[in-house]
N, C-alpha and C. Protein backbone atom coordinates (compact mmCIF):
# COMPACT_ATOMS: atom_id res chain seq x y z
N UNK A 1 73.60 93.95 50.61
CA UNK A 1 74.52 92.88 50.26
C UNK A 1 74.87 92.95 48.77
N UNK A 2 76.02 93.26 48.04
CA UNK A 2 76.73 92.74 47.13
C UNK A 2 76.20 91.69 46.11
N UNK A 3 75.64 92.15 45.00
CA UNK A 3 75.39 90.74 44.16
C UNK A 3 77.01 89.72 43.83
N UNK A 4 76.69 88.90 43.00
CA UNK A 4 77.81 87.75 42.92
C UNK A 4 78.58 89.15 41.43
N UNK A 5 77.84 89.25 40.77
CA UNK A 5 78.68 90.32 40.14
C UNK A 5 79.05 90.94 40.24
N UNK A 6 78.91 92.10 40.96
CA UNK A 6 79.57 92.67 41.92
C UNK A 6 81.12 92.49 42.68
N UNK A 7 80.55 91.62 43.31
CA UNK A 7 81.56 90.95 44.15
C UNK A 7 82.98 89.88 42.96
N UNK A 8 82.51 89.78 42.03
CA UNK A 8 83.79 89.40 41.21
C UNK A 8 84.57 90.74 40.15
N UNK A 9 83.75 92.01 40.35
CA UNK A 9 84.41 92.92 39.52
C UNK A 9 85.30 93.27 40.88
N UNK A 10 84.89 93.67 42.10
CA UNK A 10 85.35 93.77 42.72
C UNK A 10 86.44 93.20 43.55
N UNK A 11 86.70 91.93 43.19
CA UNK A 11 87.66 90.84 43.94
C UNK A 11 88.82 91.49 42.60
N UNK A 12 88.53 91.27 40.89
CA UNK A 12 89.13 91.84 40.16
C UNK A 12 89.56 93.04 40.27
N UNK A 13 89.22 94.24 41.00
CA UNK A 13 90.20 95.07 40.84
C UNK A 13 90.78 95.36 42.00
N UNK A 14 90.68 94.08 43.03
CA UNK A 14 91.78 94.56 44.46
C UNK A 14 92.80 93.48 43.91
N UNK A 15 92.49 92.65 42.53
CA UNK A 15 93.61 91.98 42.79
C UNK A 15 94.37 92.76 41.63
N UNK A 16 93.66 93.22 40.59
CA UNK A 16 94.73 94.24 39.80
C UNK A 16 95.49 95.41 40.09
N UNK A 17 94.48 96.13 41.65
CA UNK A 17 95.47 97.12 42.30
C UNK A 17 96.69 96.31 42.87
N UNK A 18 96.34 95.25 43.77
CA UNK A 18 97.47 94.60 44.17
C UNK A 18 98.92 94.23 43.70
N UNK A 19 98.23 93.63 42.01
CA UNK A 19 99.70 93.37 41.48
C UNK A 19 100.30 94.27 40.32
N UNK A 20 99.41 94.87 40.13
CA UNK A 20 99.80 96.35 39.13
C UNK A 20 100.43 97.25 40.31
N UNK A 21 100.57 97.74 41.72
CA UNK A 21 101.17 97.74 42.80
C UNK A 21 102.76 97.66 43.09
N UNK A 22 102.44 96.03 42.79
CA UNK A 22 103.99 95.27 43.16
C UNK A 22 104.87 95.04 41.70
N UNK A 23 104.44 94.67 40.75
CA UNK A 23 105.16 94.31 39.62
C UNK A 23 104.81 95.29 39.17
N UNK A 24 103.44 96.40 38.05
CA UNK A 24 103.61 97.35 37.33
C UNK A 24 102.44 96.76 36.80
N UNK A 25 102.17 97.94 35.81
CA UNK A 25 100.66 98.04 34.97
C UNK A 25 101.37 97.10 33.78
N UNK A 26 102.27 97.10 32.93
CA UNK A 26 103.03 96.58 31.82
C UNK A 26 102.96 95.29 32.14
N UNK A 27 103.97 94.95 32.93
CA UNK A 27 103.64 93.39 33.80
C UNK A 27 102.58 92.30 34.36
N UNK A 28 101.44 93.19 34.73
CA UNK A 28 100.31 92.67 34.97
C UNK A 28 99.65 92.16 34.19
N UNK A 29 99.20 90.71 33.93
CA UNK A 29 98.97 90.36 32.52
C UNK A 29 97.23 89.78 33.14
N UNK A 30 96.13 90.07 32.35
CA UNK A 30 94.89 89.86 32.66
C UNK A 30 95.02 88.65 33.25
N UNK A 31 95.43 87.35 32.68
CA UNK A 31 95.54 86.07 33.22
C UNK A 31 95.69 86.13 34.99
N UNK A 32 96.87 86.91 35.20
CA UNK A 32 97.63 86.96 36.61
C UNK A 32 96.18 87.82 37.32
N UNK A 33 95.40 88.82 36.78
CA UNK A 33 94.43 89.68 37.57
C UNK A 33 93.63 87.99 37.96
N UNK A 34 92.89 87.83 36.94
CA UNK A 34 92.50 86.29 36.98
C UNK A 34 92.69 85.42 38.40
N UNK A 35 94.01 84.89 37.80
CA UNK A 35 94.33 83.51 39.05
C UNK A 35 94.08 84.37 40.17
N UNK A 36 95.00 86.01 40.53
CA UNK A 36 94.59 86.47 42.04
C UNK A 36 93.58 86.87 42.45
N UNK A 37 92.20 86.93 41.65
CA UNK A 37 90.96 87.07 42.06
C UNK A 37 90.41 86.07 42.62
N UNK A 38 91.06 84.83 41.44
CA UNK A 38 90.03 83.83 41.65
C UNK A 38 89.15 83.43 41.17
N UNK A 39 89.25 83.99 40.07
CA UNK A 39 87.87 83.70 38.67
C UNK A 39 88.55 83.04 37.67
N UNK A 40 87.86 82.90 36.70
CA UNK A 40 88.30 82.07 35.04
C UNK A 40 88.34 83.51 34.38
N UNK A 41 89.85 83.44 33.07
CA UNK A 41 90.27 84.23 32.74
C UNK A 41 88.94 85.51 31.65
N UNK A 42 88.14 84.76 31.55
CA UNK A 42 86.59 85.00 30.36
C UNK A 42 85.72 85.92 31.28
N UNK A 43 86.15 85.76 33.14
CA UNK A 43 85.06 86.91 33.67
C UNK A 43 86.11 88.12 33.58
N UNK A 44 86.94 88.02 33.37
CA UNK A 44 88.21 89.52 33.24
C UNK A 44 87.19 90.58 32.42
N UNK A 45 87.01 89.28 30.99
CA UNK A 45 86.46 90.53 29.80
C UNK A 45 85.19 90.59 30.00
N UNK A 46 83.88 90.02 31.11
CA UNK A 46 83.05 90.34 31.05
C UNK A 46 83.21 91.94 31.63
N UNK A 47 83.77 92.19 32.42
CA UNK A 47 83.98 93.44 33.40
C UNK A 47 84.66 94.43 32.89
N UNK A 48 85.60 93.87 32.41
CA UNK A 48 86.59 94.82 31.87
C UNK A 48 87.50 94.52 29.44
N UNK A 49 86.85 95.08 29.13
CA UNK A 49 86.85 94.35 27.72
C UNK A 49 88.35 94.68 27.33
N UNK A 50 89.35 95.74 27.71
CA UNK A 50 90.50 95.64 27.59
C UNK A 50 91.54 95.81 29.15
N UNK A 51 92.43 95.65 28.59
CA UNK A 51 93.38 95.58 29.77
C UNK A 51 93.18 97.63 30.07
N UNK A 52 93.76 98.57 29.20
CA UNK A 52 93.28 99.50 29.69
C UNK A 52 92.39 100.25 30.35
N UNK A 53 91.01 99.26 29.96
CA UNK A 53 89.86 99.85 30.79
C UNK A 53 89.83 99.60 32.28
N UNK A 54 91.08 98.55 32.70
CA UNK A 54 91.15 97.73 34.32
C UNK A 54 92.03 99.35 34.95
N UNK A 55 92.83 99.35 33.82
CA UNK A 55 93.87 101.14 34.35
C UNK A 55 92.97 102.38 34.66
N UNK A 56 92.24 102.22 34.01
CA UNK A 56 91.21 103.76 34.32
C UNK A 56 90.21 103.39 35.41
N UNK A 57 89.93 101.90 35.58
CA UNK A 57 89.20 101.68 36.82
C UNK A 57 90.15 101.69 38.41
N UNK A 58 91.46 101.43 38.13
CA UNK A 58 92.36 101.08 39.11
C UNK A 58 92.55 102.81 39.39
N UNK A 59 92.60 103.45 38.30
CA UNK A 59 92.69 104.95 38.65
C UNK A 59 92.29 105.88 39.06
N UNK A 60 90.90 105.15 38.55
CA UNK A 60 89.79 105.93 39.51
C UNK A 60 89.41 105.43 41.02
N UNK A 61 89.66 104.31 41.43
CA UNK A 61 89.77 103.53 42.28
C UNK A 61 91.20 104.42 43.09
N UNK A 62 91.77 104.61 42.93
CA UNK A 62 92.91 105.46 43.64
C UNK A 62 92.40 106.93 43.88
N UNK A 63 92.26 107.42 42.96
CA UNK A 63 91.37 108.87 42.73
C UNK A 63 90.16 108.45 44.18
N UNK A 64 89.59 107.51 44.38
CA UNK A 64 88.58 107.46 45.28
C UNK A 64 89.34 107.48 46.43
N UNK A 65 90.19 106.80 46.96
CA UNK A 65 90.87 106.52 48.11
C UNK A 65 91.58 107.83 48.43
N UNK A 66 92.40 108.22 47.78
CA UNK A 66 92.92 109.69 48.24
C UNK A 66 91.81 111.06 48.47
N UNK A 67 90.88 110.84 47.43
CA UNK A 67 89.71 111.91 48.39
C UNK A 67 89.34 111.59 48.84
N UNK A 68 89.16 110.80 49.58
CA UNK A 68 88.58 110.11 50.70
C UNK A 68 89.34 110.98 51.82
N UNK A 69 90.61 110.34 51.76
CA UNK A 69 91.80 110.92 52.56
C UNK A 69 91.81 112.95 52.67
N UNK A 70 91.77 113.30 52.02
CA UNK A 70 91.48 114.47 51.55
C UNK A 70 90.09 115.26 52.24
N UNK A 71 88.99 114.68 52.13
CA UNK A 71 87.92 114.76 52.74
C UNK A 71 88.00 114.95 54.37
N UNK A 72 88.20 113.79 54.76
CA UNK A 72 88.92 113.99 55.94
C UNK A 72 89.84 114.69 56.61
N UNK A 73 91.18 114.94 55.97
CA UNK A 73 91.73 116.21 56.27
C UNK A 73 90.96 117.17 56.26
N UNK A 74 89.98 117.67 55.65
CA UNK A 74 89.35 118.70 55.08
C UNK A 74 88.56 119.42 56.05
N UNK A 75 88.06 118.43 57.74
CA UNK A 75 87.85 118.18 57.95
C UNK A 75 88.23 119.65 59.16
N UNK A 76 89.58 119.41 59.27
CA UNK A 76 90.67 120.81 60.04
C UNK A 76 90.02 121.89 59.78
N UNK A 77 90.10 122.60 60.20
CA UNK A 77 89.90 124.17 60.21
C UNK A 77 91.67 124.58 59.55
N UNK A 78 92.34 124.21 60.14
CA UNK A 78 93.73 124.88 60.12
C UNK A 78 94.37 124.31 58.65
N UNK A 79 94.80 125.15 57.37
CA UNK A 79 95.11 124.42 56.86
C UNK A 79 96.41 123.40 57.24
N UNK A 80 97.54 124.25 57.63
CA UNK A 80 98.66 123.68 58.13
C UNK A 80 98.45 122.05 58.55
N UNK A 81 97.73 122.37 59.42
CA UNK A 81 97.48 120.70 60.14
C UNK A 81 97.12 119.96 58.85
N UNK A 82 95.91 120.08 57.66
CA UNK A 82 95.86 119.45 56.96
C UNK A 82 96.64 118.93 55.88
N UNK A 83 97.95 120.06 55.56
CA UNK A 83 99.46 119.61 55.01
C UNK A 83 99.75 118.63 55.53
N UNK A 84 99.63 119.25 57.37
CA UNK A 84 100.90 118.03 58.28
C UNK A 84 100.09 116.81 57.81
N UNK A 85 98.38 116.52 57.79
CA UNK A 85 98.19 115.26 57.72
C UNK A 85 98.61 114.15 56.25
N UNK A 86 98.80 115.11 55.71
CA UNK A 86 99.18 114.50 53.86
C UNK A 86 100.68 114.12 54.49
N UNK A 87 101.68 114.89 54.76
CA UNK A 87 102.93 114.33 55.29
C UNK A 87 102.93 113.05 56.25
N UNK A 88 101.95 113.56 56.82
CA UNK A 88 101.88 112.01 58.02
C UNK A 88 101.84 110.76 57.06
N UNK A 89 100.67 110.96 56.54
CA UNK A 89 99.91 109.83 55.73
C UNK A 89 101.52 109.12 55.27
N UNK A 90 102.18 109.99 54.30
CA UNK A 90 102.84 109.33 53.70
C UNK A 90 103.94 108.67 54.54
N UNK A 91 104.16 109.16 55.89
CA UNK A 91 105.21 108.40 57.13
C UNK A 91 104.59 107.38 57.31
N UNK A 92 103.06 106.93 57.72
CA UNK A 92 102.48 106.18 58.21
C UNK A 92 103.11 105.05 56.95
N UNK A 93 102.94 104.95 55.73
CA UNK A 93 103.01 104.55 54.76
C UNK A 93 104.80 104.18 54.03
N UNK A 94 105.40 104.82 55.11
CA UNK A 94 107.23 104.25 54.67
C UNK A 94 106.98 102.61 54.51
N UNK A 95 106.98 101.50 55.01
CA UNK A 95 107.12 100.55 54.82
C UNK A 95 106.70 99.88 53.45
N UNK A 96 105.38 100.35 53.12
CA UNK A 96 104.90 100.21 52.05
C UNK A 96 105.33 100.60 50.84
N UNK A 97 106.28 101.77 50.65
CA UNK A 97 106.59 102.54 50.15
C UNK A 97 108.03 101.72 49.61
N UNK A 98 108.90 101.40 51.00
CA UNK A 98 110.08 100.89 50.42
C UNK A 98 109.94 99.41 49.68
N UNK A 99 108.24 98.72 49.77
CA UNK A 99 108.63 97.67 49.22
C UNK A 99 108.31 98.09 47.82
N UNK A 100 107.24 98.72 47.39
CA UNK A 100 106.85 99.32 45.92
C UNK A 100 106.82 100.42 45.34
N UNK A 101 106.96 101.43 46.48
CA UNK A 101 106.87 102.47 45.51
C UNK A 101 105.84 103.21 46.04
N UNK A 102 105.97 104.52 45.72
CA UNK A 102 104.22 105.36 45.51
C UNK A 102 103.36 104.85 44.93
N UNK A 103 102.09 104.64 44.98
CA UNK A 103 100.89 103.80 44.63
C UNK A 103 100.81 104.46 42.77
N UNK A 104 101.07 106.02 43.15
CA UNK A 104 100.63 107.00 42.27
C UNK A 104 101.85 107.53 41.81
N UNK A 105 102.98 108.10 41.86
CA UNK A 105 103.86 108.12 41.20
C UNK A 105 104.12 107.13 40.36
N UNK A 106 104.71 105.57 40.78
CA UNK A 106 104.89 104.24 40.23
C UNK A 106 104.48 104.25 38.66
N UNK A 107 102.65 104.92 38.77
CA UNK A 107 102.05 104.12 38.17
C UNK A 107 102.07 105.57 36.98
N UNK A 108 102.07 106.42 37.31
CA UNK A 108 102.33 107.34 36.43
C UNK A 108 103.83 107.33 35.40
N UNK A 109 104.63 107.43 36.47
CA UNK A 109 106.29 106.92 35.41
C UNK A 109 106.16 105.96 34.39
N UNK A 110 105.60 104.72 34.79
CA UNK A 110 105.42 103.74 34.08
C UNK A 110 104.42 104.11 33.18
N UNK A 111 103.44 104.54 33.21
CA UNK A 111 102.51 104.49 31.97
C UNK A 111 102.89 105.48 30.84
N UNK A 112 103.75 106.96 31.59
CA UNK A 112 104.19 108.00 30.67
C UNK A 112 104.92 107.62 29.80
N UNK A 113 106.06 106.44 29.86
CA UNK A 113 106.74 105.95 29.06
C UNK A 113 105.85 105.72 27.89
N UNK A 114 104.82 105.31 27.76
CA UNK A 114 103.91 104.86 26.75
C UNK A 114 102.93 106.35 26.35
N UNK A 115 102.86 106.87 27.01
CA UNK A 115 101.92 108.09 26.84
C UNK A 115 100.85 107.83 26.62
N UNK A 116 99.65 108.25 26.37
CA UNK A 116 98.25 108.53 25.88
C UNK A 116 97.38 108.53 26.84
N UNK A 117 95.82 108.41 26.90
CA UNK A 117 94.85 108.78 28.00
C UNK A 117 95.49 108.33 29.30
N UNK A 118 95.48 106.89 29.60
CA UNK A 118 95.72 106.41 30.58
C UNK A 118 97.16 107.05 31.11
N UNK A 119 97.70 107.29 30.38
CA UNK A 119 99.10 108.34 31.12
C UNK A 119 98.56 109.30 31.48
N UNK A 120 97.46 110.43 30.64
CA UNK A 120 96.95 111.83 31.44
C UNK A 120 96.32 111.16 32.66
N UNK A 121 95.61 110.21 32.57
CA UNK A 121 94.30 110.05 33.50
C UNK A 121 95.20 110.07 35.23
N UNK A 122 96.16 109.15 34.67
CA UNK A 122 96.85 108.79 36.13
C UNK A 122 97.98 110.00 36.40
N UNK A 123 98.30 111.03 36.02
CA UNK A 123 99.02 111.98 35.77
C UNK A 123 98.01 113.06 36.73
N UNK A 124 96.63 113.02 36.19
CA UNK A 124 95.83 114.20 36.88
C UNK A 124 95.57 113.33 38.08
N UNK A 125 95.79 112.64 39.17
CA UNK A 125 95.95 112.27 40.12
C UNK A 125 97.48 113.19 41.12
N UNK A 126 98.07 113.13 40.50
CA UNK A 126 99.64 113.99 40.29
C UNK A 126 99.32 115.49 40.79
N UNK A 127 98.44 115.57 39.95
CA UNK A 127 97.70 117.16 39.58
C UNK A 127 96.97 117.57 39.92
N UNK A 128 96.18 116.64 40.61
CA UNK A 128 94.79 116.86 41.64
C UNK A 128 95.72 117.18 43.21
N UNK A 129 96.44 116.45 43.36
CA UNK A 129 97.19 116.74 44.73
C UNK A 129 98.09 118.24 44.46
N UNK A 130 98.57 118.03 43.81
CA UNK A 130 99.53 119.43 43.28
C UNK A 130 98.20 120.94 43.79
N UNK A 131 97.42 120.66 43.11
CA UNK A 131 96.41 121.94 43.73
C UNK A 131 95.64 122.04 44.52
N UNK A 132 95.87 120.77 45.07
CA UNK A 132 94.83 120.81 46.89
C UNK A 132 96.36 121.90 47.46
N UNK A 133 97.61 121.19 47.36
CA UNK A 133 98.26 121.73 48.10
C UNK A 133 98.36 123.28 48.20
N UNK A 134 98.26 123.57 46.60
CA UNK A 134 98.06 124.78 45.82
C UNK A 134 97.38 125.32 47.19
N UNK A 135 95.84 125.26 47.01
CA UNK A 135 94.99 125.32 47.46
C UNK A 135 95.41 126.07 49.57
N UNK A 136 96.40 124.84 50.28
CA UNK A 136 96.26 124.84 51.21
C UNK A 136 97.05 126.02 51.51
N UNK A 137 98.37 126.58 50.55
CA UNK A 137 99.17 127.49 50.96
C UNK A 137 98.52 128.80 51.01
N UNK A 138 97.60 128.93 50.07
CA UNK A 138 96.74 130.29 49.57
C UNK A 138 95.85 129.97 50.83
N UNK A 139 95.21 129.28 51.21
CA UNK A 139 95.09 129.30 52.93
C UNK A 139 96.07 129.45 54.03
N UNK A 140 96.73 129.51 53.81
CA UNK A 140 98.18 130.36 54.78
C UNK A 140 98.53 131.40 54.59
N UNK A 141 97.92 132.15 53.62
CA UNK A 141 97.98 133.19 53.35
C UNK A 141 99.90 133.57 52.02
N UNK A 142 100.16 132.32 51.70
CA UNK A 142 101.30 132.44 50.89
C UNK A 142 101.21 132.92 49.24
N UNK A 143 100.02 133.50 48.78
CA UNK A 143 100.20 134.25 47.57
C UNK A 143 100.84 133.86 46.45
N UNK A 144 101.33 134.48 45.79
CA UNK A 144 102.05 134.03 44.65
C UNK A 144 102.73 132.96 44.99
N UNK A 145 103.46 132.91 46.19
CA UNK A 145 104.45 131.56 46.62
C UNK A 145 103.86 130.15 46.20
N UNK A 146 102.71 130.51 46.80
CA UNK A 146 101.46 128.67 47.10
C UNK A 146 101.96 127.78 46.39
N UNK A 147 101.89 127.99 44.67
CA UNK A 147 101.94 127.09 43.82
C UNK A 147 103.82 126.68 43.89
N UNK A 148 104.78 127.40 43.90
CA UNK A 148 105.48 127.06 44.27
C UNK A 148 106.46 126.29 45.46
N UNK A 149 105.05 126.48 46.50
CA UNK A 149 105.56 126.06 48.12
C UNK A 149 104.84 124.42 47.55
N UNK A 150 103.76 124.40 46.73
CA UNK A 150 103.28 123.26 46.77
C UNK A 150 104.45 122.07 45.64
N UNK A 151 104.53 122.91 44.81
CA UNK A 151 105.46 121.85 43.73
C UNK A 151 106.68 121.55 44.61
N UNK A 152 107.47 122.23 45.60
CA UNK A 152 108.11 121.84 46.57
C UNK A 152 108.11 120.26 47.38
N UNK A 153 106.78 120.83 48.08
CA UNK A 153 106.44 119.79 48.81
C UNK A 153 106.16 118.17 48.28
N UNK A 154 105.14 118.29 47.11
CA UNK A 154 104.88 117.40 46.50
C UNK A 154 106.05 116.51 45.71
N UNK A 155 107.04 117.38 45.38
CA UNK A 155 108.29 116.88 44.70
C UNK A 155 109.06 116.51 45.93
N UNK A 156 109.40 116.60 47.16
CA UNK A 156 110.16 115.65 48.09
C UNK A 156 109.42 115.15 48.59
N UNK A 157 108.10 114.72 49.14
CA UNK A 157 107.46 113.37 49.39
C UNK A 157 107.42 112.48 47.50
N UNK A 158 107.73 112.37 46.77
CA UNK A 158 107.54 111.78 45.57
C UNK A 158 109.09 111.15 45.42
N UNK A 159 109.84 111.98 45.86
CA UNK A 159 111.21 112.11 46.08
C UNK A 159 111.84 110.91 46.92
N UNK A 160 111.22 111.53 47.76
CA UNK A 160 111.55 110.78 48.86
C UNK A 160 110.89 108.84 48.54
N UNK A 161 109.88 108.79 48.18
CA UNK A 161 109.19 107.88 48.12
C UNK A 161 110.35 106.77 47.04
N UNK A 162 110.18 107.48 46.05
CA UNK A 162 111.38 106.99 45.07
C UNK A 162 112.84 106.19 45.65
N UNK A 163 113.21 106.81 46.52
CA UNK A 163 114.68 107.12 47.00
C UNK A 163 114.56 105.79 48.10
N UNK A 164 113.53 105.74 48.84
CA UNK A 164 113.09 104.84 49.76
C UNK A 164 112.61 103.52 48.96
N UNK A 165 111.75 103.38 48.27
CA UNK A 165 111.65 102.12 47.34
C UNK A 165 112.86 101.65 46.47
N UNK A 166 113.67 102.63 46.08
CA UNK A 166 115.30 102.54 45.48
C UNK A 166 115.93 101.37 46.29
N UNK A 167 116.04 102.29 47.50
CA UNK A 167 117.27 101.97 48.54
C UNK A 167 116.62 100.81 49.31
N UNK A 168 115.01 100.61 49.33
CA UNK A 168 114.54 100.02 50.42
C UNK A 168 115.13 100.06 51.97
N UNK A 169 114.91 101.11 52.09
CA UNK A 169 114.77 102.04 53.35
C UNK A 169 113.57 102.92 54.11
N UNK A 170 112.94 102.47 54.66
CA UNK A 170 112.17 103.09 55.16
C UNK A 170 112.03 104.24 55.87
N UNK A 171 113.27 104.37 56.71
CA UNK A 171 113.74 105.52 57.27
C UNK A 171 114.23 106.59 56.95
N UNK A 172 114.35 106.32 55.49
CA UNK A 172 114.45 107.74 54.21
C UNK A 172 113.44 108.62 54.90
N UNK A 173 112.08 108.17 54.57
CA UNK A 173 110.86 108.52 54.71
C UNK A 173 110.88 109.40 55.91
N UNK A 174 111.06 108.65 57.24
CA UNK A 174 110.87 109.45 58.50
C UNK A 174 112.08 110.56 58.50
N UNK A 175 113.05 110.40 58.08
CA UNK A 175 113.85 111.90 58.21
C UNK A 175 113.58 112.44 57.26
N UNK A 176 113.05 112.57 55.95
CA UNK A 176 112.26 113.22 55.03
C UNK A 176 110.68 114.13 55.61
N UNK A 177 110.41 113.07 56.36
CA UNK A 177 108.89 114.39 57.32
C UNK A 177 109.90 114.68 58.01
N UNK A 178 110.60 114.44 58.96
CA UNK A 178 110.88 115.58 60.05
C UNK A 178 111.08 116.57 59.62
N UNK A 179 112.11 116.61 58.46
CA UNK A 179 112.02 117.93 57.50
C UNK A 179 111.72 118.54 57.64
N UNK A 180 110.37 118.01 56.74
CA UNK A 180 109.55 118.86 56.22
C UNK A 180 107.56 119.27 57.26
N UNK A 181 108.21 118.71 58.09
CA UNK A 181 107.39 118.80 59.87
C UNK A 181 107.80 120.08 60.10
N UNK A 182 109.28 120.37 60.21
CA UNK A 182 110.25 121.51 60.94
C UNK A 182 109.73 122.39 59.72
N UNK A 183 109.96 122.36 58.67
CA UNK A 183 109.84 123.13 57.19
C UNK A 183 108.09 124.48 57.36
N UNK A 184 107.43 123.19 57.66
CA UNK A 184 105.90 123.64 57.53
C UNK A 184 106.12 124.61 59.13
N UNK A 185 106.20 124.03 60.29
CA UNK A 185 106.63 124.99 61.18
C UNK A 185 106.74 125.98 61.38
N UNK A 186 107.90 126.08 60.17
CA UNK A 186 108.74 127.82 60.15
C UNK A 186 107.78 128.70 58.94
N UNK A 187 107.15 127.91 58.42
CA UNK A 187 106.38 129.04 57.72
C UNK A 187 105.35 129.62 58.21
């Protein structure tokens, strides 16, 4: 069982993923992490002493959830299938997508504007996927291609994600995998 401390760092950063999420890291003002936790604004800084240190926890907190995801794919023997499942993921995920955005793109655009750690930190999230994919083509046996089949891929699901939270369209998304369903296919 969860101590009570615990359980309020933790209420704090599903409510800072939440609205750093929907409004942005810039926008999110400690107060607002606050009221949507549910605490007084003074347990923010017991947990977290600046607003940046909530970004590198929210980041790593993402960083956890996608290897997670990752793990599980990992899981295949085939790499292919484990591409198709990163494509799925992100179909499963159109709705979500057209109301905010990529969880991880979003939050990268926005922080690069400002640059410094917390821009690399959430950037090598970017970059960690970029070379799994790396990774999966050189398991297909694609060679020199890989890194290029992967910056491909990764750039129209990011693409796409964009274009769909733009337009708020969800169905960007699903004719964006069929695509790239048919795409992976033919290779």
């Amino acid at each position: 069982m969860e101590n009570k401390s615990t359980d309020k760092r933790v209420r704090l950063l599903e409510a800072a993923n939440k609205l750093v999420y929907q409004q942005g890291f810039n926008q999110t003002t400690l107060a607002d992490i606050a009221t949507e936790a549910q605490v007084p604004l003074g347990n923010v800084y017991y947990y977290f002493k600046t607003k940046e240190d909530i970004g590198h926890a929210l980041i790593e907190q993402r960083a956890n959830y996608y290897g997670g995801l990752i793990a599980n794919w990992e899981t295949s023997a085939d790499p292919k299938k484990r591409i198709l499942a990163l494509v799925q993921e992100v179909e499963n995920q159109r709705e979500m997508l057209a109301c905010s955005g990529c969880p991880i793109g979003s939050l990268c655009q926005e922080l690069h504007k400002d640059g410094g750690p917390l821009a690399d930190k959430a950037a090598s999230l970017l970059g960690a996927m970029l070379a799994w994919l790396e990774q999966q083509f050189l398991a297909l046996g694609k060679g020199a291609q890989s890194a290029d089949l992967a910056l491909h891929l990764l750039s129209v699901l990011q693409g796409v994600s964009l274009l769909t939270h733009s337009f708020k369209q969800p169905d960007l998304v699903k004719r964006e995998t069929t695509q790239l369903k048919e795409w992976l296919d033919a290779l």
